[in-house]
C-alpha atoms as a PDB file:
ATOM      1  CA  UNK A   1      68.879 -24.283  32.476  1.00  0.00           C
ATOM      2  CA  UNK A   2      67.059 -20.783  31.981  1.00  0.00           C
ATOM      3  CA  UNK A   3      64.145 -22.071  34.194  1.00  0.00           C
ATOM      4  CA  UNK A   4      66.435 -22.879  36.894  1.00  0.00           C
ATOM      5  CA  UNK A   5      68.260 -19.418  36.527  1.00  0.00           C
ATOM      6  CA  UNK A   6      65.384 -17.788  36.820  1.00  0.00           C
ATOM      7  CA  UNK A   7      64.426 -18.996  40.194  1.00  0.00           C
ATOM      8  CA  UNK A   8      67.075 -16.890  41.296  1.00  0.00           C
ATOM      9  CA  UNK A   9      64.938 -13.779  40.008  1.00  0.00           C
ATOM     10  CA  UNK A  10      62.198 -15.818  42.250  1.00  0.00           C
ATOM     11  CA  UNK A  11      63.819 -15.047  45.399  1.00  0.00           C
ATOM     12  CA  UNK A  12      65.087 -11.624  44.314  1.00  0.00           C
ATOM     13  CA  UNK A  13      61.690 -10.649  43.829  1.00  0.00           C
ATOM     14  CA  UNK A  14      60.005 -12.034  47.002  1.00  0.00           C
ATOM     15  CA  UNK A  15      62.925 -10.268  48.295  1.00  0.00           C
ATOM     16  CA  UNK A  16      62.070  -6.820  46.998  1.00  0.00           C
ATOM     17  CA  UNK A  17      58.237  -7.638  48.137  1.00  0.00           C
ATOM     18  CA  UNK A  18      58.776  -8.433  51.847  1.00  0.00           C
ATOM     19  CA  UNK A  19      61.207  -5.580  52.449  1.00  0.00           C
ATOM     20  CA  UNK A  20      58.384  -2.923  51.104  1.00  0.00           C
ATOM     21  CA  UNK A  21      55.893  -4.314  53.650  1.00  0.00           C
ATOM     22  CA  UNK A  22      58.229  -4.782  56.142  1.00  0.00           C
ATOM     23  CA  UNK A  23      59.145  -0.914  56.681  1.00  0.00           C
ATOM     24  CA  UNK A  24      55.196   0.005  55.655  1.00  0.00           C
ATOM     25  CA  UNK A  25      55.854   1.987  59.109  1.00  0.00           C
ATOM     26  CA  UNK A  26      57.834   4.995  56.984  1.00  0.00           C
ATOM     27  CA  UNK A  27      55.790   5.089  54.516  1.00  0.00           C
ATOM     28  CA  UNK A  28      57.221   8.354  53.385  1.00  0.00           C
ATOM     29  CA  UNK A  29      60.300   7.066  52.657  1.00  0.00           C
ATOM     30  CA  UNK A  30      59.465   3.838  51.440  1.00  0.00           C
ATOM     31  CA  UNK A  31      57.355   5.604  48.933  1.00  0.00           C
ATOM     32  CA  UNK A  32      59.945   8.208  48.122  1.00  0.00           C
ATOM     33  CA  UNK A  33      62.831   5.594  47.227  1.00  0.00           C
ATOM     34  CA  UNK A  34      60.053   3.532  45.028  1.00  0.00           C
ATOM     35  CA  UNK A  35      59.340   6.594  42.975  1.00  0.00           C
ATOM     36  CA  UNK A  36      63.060   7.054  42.206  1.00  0.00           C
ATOM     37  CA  UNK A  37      63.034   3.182  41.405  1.00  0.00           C
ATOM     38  CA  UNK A  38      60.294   3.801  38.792  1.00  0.00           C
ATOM     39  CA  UNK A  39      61.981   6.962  37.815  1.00  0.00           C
ATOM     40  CA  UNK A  40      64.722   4.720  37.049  1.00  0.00           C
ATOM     41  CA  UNK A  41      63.214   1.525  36.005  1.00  0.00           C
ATOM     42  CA  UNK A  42      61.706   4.114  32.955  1.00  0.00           C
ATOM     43  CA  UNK A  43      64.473   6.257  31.675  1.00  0.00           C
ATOM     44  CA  UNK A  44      67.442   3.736  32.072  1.00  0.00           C
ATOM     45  CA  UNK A  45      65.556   0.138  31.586  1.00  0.00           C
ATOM     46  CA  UNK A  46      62.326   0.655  29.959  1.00  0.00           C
ATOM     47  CA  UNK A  47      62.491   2.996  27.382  1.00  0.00           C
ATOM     48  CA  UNK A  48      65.902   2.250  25.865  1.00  0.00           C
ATOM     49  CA  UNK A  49      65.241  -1.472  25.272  1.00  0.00           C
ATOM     50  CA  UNK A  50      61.729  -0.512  23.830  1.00  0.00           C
ATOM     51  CA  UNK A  51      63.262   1.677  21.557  1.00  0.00           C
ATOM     52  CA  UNK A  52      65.559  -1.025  20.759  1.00  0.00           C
ATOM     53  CA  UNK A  53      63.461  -3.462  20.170  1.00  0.00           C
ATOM     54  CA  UNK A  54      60.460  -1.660  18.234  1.00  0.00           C
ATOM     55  CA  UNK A  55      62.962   0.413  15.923  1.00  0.00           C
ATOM     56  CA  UNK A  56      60.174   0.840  13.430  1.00  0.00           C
ATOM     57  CA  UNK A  57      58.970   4.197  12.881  1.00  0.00           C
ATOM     58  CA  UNK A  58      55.075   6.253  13.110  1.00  0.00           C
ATOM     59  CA  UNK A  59      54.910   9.090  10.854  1.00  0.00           C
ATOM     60  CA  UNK A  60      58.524   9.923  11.942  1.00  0.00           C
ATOM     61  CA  UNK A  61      58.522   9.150  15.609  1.00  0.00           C
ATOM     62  CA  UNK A  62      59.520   5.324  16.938  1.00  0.00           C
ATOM     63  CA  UNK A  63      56.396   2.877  18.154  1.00  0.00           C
ATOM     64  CA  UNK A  64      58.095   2.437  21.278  1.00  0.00           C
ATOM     65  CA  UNK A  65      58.016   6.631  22.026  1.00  0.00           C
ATOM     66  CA  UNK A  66      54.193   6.376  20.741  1.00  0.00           C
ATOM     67  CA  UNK A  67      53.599   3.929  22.733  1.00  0.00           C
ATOM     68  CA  UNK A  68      54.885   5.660  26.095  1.00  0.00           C
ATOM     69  CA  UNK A  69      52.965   8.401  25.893  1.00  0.00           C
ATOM     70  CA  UNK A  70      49.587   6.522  24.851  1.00  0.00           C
ATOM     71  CA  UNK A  71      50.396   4.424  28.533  1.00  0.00           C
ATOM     72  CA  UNK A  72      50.775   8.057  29.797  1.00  0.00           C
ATOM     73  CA  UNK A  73      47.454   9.636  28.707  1.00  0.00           C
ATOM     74  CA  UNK A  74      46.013   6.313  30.007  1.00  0.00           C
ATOM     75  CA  UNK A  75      46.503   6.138  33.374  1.00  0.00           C
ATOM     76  CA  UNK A  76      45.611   9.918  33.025  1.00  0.00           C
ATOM     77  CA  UNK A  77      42.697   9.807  31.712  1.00  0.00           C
ATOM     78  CA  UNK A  78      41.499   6.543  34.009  1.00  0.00           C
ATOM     79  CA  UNK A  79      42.636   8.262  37.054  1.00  0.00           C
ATOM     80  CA  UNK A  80      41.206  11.766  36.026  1.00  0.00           C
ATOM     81  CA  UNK A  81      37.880  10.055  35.094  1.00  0.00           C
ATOM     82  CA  UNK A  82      37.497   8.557  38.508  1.00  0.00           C
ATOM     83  CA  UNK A  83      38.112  11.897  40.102  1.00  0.00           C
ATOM     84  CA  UNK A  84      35.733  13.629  38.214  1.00  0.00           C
ATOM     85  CA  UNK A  85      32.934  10.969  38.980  1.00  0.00           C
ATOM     86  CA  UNK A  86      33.611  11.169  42.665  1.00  0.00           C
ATOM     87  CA  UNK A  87      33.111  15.204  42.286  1.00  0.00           C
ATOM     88  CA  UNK A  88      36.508  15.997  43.814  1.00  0.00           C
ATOM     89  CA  UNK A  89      40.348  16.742  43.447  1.00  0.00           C
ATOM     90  CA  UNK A  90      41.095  16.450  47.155  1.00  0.00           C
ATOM     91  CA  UNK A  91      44.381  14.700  48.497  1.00  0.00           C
ATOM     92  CA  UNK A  92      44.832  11.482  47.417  1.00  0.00           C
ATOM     93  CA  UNK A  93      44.991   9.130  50.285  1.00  0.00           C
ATOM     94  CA  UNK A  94      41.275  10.525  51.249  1.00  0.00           C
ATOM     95  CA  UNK A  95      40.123   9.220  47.862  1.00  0.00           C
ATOM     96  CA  UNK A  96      41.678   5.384  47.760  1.00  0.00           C
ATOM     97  CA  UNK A  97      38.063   4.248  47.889  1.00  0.00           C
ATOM     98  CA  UNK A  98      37.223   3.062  44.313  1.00  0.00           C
ATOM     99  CA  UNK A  99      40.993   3.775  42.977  1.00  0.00           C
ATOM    100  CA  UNK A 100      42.146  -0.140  43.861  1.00  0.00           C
ATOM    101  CA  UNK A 101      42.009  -1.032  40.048  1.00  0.00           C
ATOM    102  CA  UNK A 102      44.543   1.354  38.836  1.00  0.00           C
ATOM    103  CA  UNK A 103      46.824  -0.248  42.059  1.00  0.00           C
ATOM    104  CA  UNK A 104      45.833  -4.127  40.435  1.00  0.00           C
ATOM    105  CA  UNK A 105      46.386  -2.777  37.125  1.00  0.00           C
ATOM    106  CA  UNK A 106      50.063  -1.293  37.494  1.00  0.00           C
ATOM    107  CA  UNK A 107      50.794  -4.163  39.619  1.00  0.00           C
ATOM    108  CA  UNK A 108      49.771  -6.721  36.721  1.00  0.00           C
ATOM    109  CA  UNK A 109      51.659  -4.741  34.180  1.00  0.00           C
ATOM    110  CA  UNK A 110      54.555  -5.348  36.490  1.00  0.00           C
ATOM    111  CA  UNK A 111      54.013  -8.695  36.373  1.00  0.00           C
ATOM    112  CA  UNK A 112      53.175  -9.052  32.800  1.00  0.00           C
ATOM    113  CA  UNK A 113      56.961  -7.346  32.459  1.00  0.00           C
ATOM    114  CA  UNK A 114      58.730  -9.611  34.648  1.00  0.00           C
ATOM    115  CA  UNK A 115      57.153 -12.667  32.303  1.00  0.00           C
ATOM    116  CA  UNK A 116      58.590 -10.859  28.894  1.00  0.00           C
ATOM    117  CA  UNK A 117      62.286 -10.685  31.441  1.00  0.00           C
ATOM    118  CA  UNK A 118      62.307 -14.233  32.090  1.00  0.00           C
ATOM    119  CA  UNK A 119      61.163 -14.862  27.857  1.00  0.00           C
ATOM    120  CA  UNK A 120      64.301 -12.766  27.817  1.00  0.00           C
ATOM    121  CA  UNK A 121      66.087 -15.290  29.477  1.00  0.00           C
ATOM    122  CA  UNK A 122      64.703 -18.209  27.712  1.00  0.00           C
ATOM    123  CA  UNK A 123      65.333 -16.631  24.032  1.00  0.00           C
ATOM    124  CA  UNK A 124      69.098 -15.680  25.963  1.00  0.00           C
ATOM    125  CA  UNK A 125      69.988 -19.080  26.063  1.00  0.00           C
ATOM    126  CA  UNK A 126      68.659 -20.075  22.848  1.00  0.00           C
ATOM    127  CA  UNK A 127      71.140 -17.846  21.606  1.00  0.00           C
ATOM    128  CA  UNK A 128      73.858 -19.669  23.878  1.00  0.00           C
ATOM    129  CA  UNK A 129      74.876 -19.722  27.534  1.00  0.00           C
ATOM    130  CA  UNK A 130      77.324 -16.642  27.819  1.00  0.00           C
ATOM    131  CA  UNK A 131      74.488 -14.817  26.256  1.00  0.00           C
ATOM    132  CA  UNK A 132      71.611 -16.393  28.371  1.00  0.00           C
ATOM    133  CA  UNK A 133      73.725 -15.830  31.304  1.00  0.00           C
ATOM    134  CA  UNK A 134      74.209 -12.036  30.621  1.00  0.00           C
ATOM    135  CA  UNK A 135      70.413 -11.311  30.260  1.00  0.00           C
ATOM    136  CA  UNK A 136      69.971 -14.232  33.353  1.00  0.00           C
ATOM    137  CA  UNK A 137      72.487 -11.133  35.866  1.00  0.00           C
ATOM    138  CA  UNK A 138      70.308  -8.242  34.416  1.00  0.00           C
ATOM    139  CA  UNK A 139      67.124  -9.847  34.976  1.00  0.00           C
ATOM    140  CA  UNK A 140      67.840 -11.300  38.362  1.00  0.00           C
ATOM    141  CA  UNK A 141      69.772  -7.509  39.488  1.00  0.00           C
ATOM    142  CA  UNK A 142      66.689  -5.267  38.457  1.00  0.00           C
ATOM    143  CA  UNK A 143      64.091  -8.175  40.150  1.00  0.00           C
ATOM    144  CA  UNK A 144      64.314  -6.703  43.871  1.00  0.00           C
ATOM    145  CA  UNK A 145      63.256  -3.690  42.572  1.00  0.00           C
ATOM    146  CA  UNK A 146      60.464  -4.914  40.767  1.00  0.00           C
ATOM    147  CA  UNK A 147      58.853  -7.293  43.774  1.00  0.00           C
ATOM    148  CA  UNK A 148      59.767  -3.492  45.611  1.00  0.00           C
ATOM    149  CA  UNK A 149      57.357  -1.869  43.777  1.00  0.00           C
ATOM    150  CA  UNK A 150      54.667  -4.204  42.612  1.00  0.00           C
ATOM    151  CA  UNK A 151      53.800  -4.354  46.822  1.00  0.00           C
ATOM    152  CA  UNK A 152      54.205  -0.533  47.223  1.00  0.00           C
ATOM    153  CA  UNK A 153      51.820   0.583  43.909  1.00  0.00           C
ATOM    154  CA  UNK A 154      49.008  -1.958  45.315  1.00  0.00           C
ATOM    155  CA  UNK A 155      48.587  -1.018  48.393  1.00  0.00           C
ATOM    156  CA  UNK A 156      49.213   2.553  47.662  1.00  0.00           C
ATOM    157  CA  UNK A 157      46.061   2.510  45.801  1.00  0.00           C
ATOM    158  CA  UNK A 158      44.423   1.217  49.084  1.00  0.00           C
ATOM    159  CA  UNK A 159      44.457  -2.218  48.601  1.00  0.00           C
ATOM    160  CA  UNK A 160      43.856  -5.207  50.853  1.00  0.00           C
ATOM    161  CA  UNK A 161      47.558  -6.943  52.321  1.00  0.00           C
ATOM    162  CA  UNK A 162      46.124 -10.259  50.730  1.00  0.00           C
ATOM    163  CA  UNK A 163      46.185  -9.075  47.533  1.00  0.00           C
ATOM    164  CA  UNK A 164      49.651  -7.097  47.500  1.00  0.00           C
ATOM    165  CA  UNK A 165      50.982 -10.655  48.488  1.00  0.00           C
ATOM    166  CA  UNK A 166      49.328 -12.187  45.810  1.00  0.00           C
ATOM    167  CA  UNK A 167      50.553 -10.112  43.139  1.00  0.00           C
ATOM    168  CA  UNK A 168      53.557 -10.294  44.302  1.00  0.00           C
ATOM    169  CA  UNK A 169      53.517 -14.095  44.634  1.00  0.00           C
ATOM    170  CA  UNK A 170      53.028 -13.823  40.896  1.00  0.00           C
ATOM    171  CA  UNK A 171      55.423 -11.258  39.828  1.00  0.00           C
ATOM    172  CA  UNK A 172      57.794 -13.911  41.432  1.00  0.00           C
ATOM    173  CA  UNK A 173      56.676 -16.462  39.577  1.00  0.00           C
ATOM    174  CA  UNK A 174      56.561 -14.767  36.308  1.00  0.00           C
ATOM    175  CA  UNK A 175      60.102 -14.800  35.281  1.00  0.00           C
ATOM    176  CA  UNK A 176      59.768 -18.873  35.465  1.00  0.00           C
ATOM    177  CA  UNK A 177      56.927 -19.302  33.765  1.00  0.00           C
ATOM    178  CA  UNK A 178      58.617 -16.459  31.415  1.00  0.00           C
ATOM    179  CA  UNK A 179      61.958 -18.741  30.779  1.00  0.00           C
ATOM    180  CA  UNK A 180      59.997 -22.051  30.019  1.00  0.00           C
ATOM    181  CA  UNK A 181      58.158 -20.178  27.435  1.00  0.00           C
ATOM    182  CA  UNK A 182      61.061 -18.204  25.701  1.00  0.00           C
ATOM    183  CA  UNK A 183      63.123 -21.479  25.871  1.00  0.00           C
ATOM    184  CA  UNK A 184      60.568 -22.888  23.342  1.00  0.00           C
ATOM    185  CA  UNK A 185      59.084 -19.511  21.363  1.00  0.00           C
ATOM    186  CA  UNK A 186      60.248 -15.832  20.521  1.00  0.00           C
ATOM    187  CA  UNK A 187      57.779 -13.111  20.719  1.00  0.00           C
ATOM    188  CA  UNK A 188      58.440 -10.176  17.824  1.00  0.00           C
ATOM    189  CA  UNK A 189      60.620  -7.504  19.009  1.00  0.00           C
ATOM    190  CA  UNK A 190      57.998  -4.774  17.649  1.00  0.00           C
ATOM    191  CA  UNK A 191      55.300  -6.512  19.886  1.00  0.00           C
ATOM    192  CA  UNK A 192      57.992  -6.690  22.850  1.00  0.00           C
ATOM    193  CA  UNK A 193      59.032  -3.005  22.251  1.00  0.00           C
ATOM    194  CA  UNK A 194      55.720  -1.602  21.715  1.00  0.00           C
ATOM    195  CA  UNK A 195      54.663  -2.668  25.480  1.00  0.00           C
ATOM    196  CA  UNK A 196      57.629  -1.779  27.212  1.00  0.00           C
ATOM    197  CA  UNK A 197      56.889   1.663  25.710  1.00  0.00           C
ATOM    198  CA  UNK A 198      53.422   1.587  26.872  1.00  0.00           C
ATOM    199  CA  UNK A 199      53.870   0.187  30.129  1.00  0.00           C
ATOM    200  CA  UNK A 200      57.305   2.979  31.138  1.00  0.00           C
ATOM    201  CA  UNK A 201      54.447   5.448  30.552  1.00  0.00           C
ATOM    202  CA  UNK A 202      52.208   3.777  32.938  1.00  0.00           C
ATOM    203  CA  UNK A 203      55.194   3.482  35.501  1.00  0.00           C
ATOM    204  CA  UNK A 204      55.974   7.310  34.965  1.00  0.00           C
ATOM    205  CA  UNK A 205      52.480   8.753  35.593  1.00  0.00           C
ATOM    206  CA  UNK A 206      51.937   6.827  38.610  1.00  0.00           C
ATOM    207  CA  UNK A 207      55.482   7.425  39.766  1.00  0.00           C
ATOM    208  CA  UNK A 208      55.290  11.222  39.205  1.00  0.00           C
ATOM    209  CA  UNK A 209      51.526  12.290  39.629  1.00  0.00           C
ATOM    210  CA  UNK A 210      50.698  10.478  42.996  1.00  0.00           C
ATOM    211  CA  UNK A 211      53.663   8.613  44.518  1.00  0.00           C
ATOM    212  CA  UNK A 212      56.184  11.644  44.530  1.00  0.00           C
ATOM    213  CA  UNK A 213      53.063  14.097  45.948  1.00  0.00           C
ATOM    214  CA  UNK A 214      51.960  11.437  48.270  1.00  0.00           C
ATOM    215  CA  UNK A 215      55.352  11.150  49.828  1.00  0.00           C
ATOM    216  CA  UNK A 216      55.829  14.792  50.504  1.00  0.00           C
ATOM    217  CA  UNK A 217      52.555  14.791  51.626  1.00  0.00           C
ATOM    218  CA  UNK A 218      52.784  16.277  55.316  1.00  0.00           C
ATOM    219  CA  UNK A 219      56.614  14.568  55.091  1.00  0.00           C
ATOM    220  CA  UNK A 220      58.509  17.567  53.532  1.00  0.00           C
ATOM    221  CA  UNK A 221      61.363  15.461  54.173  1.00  0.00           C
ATOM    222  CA  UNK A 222      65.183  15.949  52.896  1.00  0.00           C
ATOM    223  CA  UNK A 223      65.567  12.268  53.407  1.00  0.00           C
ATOM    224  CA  UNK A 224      62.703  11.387  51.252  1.00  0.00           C
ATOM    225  CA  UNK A 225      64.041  13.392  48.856  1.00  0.00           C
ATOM    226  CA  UNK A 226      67.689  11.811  48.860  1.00  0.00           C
ATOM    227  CA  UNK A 227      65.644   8.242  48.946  1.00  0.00           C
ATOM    228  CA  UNK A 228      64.255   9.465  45.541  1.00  0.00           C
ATOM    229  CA  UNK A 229      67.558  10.208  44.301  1.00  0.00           C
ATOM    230  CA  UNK A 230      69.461   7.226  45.522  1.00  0.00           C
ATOM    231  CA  UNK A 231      66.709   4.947  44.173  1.00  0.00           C
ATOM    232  CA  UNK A 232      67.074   6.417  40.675  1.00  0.00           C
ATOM    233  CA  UNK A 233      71.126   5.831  40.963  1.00  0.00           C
ATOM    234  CA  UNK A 234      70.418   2.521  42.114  1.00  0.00           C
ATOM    235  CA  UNK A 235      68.949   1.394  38.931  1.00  0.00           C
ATOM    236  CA  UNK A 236      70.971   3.306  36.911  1.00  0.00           C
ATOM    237  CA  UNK A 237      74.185   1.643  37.984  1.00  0.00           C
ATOM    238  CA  UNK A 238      72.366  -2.064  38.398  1.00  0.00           C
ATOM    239  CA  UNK A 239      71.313  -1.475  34.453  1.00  0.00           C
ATOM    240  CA  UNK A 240      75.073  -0.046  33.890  1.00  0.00           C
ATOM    241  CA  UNK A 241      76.899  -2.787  35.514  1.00  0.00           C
ATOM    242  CA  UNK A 242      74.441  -5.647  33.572  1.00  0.00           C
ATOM    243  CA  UNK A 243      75.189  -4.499  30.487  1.00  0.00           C
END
């Protein structure tokens, strides 16, 4: 039953994917309503079920907060160290060359999360069908934007159309492969919690340091700016009405 339910997360996904390369002709705006997806994604998705889930606390501050900033200062430092060994600080999009792997990285992660949604789904049903159902509507809701953005983020970072599609080919598939395995096992919720900690910092670097600039970028746009907004809404009231 989960796996089947989360084929619908499938589609939702592919979905999300093929409308980001479809309107690759605005890039400005496509970028601008991703980055208020992230925004989004983070403060109303990521970071409250990773505190939830990794309640334990670090010398007086929760794992999951920890682990949010240590994804922060990561991509920071990756990104930063890559700048600094090409000699420059230029614009972005005249410095792609070399950056792909941060692009393949965030995308992964994305994928990596939408495999611990459909575990969600799996354990969900464990727990009984009203319950699997629930998490089954939250997962499949959020999915759109998560095929959205696992396109935009690689070929932001200048990489090939092949490999945005395969990425996102497996960020589709994840959340099956995701339900068969929490239908049998249950990860720990600190293990759980600790990555979705780590991995909202990752999504809120790359969302604030390089796709908000690069969508203003010679696009000082009012409707970029609303996109932004609207896509942070969106989430917030796909998250509100799941719950």
């Amino acid at each position: 039953m989960a796996v089947l339910v989360a084929l619908a997360a499938l589609c939702f996904t592919l979905v999300g994917g093929l409308v980001a390369m479809r309107i690759r002709d605005r890039r400005h705006l496509v970028l601008g309503l991703a980055a208020g997806v992230m925004l989004g994604v983070v403060g109303f998705d990521l970071l409250p079920e990773a505190l939830d889930q990794s309640g334990q606390l670090v010398v007086g501050v929760p794992a999951g907060m920890l682990a949010a900033v240590g994804g922060f200062l990561t991509i920071h430092v990756v990104e930063r160290s890559l700048a600094i060994h090409r000699g420059s600080e230029g614009h972005f999009r005249s410095h792609q060359h070399g950056m792909q792997p941060i692009g393949l990285t965030a995308a992964s992660a994305l994928v990596i999360h939408s495999l611990l949604d459909g575990v969600g789904i799996g354990a969900g049903f464990q727990a009984g069908v009203s319950v699997g159902v629930a998490v089954a509507i939250a997962v499949v809701a959020h999915d759109f934007a998560d095929g959205f953005n696992t396109f935009t983020i690689t070929d932001l970072y200048g990489n090939a159309r092949s490999r945005g599609l395969i990425l996102l080919g497996l960020d589709a598939l994840a959340p099956v492969a995701g339900a068969a395995v929490g239908s049998l096992i249950r990860l720990p919720h600190l293990v759980i919690g600790v990555y979705l900690g780590y991995f909202a910092g990752f999504l809120l670097y790359i969302a604030t340091s390089t796709i908000l600039p690069e969508a203003h970028a010679g696009h000082p746009s009012r409707v970029t700016l609303l996109l932004t907004v609207c896509g942070a809404v969106f989430v917030w009231l796909v998250v509100g009405l799941s719950r």
